[in-house]
PDB file of N, CA and C in Angstrom:
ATOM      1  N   UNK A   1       0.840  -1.173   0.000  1.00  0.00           N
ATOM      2  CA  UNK A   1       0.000   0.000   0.000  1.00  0.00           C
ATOM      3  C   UNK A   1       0.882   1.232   0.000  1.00  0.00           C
ATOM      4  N   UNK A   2       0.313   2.201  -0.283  1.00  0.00           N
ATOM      5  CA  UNK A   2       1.053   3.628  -0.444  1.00  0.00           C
ATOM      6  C   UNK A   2       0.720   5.052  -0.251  1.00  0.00           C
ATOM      7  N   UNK A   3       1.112   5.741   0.862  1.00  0.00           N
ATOM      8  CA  UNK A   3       0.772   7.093   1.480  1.00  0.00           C
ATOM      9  C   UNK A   3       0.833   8.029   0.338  1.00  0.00           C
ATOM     10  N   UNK A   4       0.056   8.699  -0.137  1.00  0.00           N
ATOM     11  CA  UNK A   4       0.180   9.704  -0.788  1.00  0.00           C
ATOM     12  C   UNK A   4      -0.436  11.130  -0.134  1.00  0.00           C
ATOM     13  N   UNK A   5       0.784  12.096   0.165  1.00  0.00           N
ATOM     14  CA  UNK A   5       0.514  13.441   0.066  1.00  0.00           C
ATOM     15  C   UNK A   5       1.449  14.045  -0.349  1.00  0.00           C
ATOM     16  N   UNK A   6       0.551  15.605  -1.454  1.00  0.00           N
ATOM     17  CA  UNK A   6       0.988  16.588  -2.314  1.00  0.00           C
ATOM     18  C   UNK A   6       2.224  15.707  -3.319  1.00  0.00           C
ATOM     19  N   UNK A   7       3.060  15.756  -3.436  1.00  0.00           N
ATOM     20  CA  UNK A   7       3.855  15.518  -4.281  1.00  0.00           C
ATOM     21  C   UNK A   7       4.847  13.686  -3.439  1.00  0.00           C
ATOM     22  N   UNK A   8       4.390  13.399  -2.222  1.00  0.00           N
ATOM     23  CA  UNK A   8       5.493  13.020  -1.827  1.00  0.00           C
ATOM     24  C   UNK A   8       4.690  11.225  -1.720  1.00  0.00           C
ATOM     25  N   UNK A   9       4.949  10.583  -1.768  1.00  0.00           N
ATOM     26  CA  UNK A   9       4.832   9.001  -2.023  1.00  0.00           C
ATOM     27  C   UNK A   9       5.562   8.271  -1.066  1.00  0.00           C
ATOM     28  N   UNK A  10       4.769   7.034  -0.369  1.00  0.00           N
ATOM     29  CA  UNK A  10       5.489   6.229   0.281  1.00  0.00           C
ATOM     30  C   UNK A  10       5.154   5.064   0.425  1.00  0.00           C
ATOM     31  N   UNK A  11       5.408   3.761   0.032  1.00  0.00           N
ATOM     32  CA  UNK A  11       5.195   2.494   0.423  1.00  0.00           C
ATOM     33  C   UNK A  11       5.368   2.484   1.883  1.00  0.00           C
ATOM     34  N   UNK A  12       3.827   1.846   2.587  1.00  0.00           N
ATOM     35  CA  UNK A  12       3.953   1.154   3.970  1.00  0.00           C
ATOM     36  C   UNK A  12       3.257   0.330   4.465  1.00  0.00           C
ATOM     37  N   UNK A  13       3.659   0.026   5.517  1.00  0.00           N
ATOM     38  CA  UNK A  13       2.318  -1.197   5.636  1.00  0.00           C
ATOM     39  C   UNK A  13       1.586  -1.131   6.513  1.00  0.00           C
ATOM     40  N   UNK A  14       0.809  -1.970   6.898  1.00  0.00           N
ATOM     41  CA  UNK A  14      -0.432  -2.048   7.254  1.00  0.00           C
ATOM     42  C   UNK A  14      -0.500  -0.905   8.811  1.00  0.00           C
ATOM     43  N   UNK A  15       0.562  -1.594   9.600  1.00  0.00           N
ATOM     44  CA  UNK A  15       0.896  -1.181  10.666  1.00  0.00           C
ATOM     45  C   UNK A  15       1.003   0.406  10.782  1.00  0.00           C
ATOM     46  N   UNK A  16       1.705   0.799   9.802  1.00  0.00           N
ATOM     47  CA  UNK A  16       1.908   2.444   9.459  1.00  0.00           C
ATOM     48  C   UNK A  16       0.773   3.544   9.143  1.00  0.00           C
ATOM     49  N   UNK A  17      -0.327   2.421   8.717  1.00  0.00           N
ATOM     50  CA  UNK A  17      -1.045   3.078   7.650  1.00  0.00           C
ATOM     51  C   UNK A  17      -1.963   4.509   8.832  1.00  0.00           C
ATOM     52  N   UNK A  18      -2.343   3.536  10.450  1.00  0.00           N
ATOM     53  CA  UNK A  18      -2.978   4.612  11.305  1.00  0.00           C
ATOM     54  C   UNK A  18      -2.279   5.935  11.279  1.00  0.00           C
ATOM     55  N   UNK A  19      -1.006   5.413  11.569  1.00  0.00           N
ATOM     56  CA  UNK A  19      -0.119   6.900  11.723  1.00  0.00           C
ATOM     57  C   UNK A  19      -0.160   7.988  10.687  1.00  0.00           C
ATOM     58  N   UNK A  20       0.250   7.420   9.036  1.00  0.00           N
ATOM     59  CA  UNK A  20       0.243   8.029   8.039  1.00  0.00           C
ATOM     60  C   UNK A  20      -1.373   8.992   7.783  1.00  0.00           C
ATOM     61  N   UNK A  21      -1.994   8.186   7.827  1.00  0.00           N
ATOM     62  CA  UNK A  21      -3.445   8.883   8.167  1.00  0.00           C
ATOM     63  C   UNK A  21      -3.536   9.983   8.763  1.00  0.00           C
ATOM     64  N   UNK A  22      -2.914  10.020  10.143  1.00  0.00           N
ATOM     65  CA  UNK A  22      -2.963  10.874  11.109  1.00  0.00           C
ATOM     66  C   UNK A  22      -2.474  12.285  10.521  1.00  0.00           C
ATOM     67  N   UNK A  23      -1.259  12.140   9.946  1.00  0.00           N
ATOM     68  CA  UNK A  23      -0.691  12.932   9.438  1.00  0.00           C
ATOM     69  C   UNK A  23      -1.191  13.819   7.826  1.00  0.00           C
ATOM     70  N   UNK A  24      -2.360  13.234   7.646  1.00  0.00           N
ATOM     71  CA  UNK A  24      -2.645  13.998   6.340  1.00  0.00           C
ATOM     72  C   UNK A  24      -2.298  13.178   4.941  1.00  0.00           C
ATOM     73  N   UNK A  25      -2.083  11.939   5.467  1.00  0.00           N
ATOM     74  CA  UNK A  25      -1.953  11.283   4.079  1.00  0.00           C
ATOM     75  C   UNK A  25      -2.818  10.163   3.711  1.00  0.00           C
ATOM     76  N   UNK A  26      -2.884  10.487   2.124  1.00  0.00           N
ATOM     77  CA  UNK A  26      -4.172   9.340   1.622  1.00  0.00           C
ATOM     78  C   UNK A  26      -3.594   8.505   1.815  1.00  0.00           C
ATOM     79  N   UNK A  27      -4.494   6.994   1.851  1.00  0.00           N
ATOM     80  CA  UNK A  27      -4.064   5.853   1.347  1.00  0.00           C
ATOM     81  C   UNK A  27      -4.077   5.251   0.751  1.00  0.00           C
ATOM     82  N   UNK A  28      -3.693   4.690  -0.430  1.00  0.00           N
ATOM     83  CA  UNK A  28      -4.112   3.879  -1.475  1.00  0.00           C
ATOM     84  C   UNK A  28      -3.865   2.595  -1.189  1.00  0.00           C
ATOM     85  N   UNK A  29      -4.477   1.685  -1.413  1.00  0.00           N
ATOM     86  CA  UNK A  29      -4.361   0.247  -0.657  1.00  0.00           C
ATOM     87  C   UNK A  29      -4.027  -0.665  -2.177  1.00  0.00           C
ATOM     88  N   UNK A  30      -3.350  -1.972  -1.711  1.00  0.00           N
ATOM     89  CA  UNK A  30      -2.813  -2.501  -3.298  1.00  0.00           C
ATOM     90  C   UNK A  30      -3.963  -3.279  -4.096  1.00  0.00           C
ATOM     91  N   UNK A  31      -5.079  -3.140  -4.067  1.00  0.00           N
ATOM     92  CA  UNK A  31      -6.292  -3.301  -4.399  1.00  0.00           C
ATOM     93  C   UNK A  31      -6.547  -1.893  -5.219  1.00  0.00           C
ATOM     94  N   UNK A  32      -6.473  -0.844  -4.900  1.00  0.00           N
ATOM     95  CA  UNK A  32      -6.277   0.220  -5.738  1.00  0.00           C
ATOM     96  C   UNK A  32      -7.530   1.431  -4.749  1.00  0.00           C
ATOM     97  N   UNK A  33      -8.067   0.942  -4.045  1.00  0.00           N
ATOM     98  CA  UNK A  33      -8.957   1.557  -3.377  1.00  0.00           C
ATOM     99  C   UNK A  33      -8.620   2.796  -2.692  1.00  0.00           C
ATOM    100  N   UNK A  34      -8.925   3.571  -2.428  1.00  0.00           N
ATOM    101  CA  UNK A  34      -8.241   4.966  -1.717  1.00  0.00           C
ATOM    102  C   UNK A  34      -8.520   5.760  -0.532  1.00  0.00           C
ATOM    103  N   UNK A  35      -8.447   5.228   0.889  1.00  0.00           N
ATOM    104  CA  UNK A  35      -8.854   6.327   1.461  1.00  0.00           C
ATOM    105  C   UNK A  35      -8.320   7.210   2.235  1.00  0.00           C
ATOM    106  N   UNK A  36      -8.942   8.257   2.029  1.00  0.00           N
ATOM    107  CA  UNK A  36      -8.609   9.847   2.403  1.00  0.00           C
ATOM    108  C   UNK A  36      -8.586  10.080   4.252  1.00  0.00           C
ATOM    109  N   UNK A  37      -7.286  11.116   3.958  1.00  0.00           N
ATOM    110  CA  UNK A  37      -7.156  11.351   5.507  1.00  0.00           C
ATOM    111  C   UNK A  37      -8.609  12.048   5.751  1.00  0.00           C
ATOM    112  N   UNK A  38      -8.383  11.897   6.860  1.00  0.00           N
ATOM    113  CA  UNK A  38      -9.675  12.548   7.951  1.00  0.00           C
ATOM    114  C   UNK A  38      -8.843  14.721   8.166  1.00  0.00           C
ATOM    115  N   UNK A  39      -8.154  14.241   7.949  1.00  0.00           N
ATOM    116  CA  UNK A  39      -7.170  15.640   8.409  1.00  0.00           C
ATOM    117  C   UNK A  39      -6.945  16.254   6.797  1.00  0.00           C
ATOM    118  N   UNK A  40      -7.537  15.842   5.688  1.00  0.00           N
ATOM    119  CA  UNK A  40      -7.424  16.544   4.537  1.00  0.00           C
ATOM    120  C   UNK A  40      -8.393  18.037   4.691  1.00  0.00           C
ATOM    121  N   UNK A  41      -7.798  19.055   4.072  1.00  0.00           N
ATOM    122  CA  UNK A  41      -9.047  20.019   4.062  1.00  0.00           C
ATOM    123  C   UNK A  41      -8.791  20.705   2.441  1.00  0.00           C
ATOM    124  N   UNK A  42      -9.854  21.474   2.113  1.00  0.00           N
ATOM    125  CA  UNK A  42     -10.090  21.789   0.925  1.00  0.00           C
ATOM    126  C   UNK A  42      -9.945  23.199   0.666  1.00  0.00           C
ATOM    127  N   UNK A  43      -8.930  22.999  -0.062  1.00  0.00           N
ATOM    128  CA  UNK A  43      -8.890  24.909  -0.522  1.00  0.00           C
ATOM    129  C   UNK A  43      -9.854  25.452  -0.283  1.00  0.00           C
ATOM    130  N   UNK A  44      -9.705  26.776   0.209  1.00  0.00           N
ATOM    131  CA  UNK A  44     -10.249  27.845  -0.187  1.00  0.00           C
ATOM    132  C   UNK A  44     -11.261  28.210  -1.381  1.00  0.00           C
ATOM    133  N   UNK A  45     -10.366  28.629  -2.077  1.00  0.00           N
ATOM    134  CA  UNK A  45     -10.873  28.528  -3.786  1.00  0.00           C
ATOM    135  C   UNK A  45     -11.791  27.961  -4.251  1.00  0.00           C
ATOM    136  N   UNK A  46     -11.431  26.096  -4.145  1.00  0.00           N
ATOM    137  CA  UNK A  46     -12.371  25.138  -4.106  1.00  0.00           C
ATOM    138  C   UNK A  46     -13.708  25.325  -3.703  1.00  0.00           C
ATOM    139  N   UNK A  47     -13.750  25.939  -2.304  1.00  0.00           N
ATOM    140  CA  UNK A  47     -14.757  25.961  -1.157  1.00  0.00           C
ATOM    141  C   UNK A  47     -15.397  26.926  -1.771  1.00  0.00           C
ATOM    142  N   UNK A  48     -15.105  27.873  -2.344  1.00  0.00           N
ATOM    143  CA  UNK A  48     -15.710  29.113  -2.616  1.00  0.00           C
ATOM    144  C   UNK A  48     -16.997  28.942  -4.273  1.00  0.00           C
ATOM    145  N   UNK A  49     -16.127  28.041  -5.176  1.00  0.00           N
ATOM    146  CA  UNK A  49     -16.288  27.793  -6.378  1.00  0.00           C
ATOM    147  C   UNK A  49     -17.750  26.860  -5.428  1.00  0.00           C
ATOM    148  N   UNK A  50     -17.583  25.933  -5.133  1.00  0.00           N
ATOM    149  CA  UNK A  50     -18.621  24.702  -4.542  1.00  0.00           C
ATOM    150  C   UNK A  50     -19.565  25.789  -4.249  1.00  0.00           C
ATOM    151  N   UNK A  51     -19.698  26.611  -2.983  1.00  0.00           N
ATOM    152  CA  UNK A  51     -20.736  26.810  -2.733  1.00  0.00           C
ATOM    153  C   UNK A  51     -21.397  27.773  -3.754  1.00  0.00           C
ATOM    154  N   UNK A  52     -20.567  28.636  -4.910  1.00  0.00           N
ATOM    155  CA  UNK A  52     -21.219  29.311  -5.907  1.00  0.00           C
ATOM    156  C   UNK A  52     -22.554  28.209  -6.433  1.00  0.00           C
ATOM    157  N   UNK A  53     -21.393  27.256  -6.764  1.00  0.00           N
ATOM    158  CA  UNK A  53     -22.296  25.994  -7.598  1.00  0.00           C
ATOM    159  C   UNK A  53     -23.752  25.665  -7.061  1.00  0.00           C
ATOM    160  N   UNK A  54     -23.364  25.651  -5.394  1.00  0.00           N
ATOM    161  CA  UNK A  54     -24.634  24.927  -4.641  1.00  0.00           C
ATOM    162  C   UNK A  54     -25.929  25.896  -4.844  1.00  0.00           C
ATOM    163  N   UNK A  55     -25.326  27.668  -5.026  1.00  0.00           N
ATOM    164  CA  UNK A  55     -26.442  28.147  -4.547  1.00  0.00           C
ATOM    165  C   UNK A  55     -27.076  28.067  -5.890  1.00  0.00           C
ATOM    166  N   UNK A  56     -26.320  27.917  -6.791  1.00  0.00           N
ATOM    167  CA  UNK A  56     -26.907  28.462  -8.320  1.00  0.00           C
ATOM    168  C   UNK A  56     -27.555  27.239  -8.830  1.00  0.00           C
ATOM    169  N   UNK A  57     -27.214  26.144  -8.290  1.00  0.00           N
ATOM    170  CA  UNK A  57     -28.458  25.398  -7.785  1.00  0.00           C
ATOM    171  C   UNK A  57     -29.632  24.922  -7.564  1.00  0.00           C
ATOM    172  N   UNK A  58     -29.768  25.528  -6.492  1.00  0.00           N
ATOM    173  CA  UNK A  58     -30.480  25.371  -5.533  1.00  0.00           C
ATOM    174  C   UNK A  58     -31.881  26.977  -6.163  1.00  0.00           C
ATOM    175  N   UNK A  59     -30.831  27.824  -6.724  1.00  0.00           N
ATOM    176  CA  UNK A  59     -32.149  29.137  -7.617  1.00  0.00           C
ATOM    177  C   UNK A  59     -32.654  28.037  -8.803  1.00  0.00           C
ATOM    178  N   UNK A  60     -32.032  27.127  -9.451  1.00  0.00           N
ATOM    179  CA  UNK A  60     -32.614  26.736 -10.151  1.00  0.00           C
ATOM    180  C   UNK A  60     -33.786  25.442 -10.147  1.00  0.00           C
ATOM    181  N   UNK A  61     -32.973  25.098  -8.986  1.00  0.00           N
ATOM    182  CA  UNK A  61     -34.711  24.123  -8.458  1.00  0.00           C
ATOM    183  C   UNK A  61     -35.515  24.631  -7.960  1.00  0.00           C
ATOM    184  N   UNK A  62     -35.543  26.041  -7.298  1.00  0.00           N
ATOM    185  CA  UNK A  62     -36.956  26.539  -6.554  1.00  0.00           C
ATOM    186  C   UNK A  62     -37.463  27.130  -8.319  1.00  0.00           C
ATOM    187  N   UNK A  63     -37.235  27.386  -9.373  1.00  0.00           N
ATOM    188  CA  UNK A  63     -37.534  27.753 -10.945  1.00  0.00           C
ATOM    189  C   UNK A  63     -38.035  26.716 -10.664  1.00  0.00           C
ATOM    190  N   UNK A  64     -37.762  25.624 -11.364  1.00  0.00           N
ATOM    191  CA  UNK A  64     -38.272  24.467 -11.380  1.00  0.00           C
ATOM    192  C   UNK A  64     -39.385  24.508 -11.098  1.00  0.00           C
ATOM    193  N   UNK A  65     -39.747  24.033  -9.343  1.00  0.00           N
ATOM    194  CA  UNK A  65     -40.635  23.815  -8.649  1.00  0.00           C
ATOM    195  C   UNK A  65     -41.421  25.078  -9.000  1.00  0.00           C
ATOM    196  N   UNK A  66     -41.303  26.317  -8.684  1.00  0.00           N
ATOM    197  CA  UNK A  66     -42.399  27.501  -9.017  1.00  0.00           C
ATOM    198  C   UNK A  66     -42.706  26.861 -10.682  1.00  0.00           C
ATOM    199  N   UNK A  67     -42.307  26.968 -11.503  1.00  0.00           N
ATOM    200  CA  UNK A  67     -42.681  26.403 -13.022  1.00  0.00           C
ATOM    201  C   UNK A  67     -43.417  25.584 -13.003  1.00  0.00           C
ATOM    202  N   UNK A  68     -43.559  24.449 -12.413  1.00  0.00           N
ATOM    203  CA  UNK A  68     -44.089  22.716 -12.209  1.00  0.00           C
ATOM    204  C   UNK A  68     -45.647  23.600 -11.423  1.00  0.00           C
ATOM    205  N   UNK A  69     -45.184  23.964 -10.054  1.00  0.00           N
ATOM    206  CA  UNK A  69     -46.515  24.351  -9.109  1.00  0.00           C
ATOM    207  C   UNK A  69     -47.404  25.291 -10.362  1.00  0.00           C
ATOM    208  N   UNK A  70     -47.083  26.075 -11.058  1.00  0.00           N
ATOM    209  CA  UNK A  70     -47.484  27.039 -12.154  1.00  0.00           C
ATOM    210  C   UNK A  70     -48.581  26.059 -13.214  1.00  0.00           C
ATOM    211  N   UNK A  71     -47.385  25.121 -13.672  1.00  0.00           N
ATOM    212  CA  UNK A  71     -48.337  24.704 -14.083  1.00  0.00           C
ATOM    213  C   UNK A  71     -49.194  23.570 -13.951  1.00  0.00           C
ATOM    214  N   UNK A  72     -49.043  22.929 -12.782  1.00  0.00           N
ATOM    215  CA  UNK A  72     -50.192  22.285 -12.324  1.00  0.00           C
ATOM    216  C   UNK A  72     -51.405  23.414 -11.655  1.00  0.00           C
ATOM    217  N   UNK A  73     -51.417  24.834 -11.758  1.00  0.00           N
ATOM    218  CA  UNK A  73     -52.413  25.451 -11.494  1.00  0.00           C
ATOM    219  C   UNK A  73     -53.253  25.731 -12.819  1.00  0.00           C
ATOM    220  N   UNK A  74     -52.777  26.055 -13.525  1.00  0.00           N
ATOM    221  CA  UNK A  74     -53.038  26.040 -15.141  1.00  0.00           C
ATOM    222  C   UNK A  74     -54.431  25.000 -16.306  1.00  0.00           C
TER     223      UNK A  74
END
């Protein structure tokens, strides 16, 4: 299996893997499966772009729904 964070790579094993975790690093297991530290966090940027997305959204399902309620009055 193998720690991956930002640029830096490490084969370890099983035993290691709690610690590596701890520290901010994924895990990729030799099955190919991947899981993510608990201690990962998400840009800024990222965070900012997401919630644009969520709200623009979220205006377009209350459209929706007002459109639909509209025209089931109709």
């Amino acid at each position: 299996m193998v720690a991956v964070k930002a640029n830096k790579q490490y084969t370890i094993t099983e035993a290691e893997k709690k610690s590596y975790l701890a520290q901010g690093y994924d895990i990729i297991g030799d099955n190919g499966a991947v899981e993510h530290s608990p201690q990962a966090t998400v840009p800024y940027a990222e965070f900012e772009k997401a919630q644009a997305e969520i709200a623009k959204l979220r205006d377009e399902l209350a459209q929706a729904r007002t459109a639909k309620a509209k025209k089931g009055e109709a």
